[in-house]
C-alpha atoms as a PDB file:
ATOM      1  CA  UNK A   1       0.000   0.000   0.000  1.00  0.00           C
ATOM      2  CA  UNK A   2       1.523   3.559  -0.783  1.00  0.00           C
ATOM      3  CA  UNK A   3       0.868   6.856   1.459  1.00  0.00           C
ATOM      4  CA  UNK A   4      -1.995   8.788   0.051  1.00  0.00           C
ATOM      5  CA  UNK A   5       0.256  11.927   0.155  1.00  0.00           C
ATOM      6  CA  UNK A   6       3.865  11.299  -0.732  1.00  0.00           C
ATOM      7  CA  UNK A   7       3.099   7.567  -2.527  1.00  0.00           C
ATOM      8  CA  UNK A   8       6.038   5.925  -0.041  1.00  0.00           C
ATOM      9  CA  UNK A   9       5.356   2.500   0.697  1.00  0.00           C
ATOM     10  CA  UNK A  10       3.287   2.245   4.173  1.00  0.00           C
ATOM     11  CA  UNK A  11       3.408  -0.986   6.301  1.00  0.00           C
ATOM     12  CA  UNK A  12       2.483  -0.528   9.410  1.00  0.00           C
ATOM     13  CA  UNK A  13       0.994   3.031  10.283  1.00  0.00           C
ATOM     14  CA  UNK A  14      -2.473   3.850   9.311  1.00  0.00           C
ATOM     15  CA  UNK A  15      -4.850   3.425   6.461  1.00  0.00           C
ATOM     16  CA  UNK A  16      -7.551   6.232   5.308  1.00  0.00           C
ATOM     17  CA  UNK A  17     -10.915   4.008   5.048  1.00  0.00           C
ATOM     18  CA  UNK A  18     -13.899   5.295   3.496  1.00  0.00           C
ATOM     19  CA  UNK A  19     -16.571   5.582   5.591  1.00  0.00           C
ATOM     20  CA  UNK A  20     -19.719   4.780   3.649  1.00  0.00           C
ATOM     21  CA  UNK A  21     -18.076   1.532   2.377  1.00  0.00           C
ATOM     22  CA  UNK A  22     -15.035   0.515   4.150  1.00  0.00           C
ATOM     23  CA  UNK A  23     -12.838   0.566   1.574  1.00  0.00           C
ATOM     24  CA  UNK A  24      -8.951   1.244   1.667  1.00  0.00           C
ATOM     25  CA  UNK A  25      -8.333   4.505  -0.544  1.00  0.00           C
ATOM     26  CA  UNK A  26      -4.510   4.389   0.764  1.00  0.00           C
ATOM     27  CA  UNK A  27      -1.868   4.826   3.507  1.00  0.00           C
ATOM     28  CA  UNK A  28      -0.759   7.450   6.008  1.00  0.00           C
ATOM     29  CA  UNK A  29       2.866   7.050   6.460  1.00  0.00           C
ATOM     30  CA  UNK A  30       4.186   8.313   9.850  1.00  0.00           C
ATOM     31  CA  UNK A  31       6.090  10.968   8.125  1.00  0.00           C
ATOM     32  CA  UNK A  32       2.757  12.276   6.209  1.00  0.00           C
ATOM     33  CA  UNK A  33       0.799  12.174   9.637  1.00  0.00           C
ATOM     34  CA  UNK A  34       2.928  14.129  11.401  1.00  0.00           C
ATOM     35  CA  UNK A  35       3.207  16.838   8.670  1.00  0.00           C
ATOM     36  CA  UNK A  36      -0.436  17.074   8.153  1.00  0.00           C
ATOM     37  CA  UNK A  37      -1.839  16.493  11.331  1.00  0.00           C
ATOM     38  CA  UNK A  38       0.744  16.808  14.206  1.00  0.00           C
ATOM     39  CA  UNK A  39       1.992  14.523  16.534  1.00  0.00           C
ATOM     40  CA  UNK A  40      -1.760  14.057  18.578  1.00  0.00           C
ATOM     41  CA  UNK A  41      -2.131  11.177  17.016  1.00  0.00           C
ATOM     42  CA  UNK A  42       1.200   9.694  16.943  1.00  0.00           C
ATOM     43  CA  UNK A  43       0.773  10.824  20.593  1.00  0.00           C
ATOM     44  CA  UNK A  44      -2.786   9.880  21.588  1.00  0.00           C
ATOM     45  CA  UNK A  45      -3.898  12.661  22.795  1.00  0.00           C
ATOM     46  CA  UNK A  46      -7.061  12.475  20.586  1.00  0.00           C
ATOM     47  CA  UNK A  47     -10.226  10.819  21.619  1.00  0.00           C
ATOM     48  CA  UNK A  48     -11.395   9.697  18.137  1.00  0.00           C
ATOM     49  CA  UNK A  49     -15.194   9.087  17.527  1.00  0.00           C
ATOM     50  CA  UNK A  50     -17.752   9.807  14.758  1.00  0.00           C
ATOM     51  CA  UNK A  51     -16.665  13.197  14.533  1.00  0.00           C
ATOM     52  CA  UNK A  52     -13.609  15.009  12.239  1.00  0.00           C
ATOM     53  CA  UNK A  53     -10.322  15.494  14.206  1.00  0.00           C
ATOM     54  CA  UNK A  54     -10.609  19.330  13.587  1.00  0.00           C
ATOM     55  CA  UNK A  55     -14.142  20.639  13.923  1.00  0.00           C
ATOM     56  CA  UNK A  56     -17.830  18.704  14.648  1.00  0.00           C
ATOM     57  CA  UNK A  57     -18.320  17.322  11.250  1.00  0.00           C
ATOM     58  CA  UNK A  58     -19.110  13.845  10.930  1.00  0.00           C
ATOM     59  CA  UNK A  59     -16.155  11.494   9.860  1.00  0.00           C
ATOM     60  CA  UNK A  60     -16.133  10.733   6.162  1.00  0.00           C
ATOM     61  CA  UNK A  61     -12.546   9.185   6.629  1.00  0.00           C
ATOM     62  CA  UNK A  62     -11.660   6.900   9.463  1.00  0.00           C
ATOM     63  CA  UNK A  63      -7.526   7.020  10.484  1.00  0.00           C
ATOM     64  CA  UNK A  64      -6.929   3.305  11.531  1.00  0.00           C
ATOM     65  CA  UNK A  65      -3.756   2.088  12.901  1.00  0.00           C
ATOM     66  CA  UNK A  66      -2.637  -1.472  11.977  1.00  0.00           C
ATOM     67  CA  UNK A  67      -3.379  -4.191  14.174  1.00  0.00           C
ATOM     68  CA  UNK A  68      -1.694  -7.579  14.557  1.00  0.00           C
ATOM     69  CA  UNK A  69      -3.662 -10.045  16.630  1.00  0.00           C
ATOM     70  CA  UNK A  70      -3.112 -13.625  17.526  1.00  0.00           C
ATOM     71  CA  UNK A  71      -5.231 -16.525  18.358  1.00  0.00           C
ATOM     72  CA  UNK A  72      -3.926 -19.657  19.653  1.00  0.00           C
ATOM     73  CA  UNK A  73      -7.076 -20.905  20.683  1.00  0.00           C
ATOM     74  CA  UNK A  74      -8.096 -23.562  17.202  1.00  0.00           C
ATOM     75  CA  UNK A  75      -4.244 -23.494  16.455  1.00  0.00           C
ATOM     76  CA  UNK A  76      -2.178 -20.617  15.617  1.00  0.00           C
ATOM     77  CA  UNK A  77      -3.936 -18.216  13.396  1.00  0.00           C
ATOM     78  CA  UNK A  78      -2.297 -14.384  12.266  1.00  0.00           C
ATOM     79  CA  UNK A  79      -4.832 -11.725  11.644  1.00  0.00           C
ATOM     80  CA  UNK A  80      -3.813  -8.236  10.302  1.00  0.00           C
ATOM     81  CA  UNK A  81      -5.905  -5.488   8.976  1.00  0.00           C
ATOM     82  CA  UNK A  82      -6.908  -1.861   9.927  1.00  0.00           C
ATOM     83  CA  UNK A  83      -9.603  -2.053  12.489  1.00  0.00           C
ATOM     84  CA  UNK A  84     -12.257   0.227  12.127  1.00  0.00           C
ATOM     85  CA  UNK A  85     -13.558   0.863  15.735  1.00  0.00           C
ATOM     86  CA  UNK A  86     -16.386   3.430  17.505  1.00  0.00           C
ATOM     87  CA  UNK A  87     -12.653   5.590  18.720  1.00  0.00           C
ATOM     88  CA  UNK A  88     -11.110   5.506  15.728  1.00  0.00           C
ATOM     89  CA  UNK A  89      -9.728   9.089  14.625  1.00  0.00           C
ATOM     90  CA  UNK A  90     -11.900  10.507  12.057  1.00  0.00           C
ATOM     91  CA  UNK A  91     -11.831  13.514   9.143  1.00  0.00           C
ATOM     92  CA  UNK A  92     -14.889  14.779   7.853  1.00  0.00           C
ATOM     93  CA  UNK A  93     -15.321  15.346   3.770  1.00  0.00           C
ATOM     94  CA  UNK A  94     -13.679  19.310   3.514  1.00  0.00           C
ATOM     95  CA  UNK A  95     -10.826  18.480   6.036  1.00  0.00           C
ATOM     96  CA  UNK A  96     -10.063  14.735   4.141  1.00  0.00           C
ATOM     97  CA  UNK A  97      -9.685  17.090   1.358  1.00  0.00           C
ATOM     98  CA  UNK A  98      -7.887  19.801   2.743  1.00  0.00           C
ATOM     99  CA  UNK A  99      -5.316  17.970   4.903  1.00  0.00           C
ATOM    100  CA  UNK A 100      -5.225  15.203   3.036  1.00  0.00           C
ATOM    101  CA  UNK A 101      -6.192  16.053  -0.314  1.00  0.00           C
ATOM    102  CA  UNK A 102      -8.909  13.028  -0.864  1.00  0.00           C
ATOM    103  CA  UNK A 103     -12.073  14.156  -2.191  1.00  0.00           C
ATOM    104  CA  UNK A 104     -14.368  12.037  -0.828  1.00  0.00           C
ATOM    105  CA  UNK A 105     -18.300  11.391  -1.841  1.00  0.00           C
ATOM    106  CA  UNK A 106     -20.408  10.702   1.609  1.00  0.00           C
ATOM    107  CA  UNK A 107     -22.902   8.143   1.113  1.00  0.00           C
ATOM    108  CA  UNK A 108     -23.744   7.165   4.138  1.00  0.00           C
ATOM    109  CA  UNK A 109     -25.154   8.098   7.497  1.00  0.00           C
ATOM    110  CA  UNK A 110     -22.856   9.588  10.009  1.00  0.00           C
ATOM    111  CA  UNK A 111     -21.134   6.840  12.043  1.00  0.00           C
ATOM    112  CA  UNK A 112     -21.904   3.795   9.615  1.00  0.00           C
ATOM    113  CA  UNK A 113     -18.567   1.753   8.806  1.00  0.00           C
ATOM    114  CA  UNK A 114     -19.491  -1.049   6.304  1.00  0.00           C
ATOM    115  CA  UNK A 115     -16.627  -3.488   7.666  1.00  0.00           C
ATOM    116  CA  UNK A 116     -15.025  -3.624  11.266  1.00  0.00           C
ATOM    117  CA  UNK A 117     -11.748  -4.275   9.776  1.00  0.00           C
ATOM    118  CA  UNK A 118     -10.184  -2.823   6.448  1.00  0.00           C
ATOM    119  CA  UNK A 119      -8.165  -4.558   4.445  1.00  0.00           C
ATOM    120  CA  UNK A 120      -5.815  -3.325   2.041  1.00  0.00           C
ATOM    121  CA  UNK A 121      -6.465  -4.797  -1.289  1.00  0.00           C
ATOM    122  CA  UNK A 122      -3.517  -7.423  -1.997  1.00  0.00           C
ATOM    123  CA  UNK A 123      -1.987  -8.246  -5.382  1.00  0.00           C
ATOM    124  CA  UNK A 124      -3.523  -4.945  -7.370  1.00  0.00           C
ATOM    125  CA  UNK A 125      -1.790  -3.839 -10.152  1.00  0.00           C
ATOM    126  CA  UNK A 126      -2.543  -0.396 -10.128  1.00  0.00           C
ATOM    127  CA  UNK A 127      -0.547   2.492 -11.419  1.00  0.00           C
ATOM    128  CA  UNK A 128       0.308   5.159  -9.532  1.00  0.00           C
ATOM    129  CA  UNK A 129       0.815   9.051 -11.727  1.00  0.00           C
ATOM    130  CA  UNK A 130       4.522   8.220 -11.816  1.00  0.00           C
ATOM    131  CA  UNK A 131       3.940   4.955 -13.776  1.00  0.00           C
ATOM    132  CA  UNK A 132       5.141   2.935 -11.204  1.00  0.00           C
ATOM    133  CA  UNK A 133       3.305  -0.293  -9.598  1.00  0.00           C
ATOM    134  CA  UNK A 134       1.563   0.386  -6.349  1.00  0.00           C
ATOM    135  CA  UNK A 135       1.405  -2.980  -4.546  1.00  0.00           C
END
């Protein structure tokens, strides 16, 4: 997955999820985060919710960090993905765009995530501006 602002490669730092339909639109790298938002999240000093970061707009974005969990309990089992939870740090539509520059079209009612736990889409061949593979 690349950063949605500088197109780095992100691993393990957040994703920005859509909210109406829980899909991946790209990476925050650390670096990106901390430009555009500050350290409050790399911090946690933010309470997320259904509400944007910056004002009382409802989220159109969600800000997940990536999550590793194991379960040992029906053998060992890996899960990894971008949990999409009721605290999760949120931007609504104008500040997506402005901080993040995502234009994003809200479908859906305010506080509606269609899956608990976004995935990054594995294996895509898509093309970034550049030319270069994004995978």
């Amino acid at each position: 997955m690349r950063c949605i602002r500088c197109h780095d490669r992100v691993r393990y730092d957040r994703a920005v999820v859509r909210e109406s339909d829980g899909r991946v639109l790209g990476g925050l790298c650390a670096a990106c985060e901390r430009d555009r938002v500050g350290r409050v999240l790399l911090d946690g000093y933010v309470d997320g919710g259904p509400d944007c970061l910056f004002c009382d707009g409802a989220g159109a974005v969600a800000l997940p960090v990536h999550r590793i969990e194991f379960d040992e309990r029906d053998g060992p089992t890996e899960r990894r993905g971008f949990p999409v939870e009721p605290d999760t740090p949120r931007l609504c539509a104008a500040h997506a765009e402005d901080v993040l520059g995502v234009a994003v079209a809200r479908a859906a009612p305010a506080g509606s995530t269609a899956a608990p736990t976004a995935v990054a889409d594995g294996g895509r061949d898509e093309r970034r501006r550049d030319g270069e593979r994004n995978d």
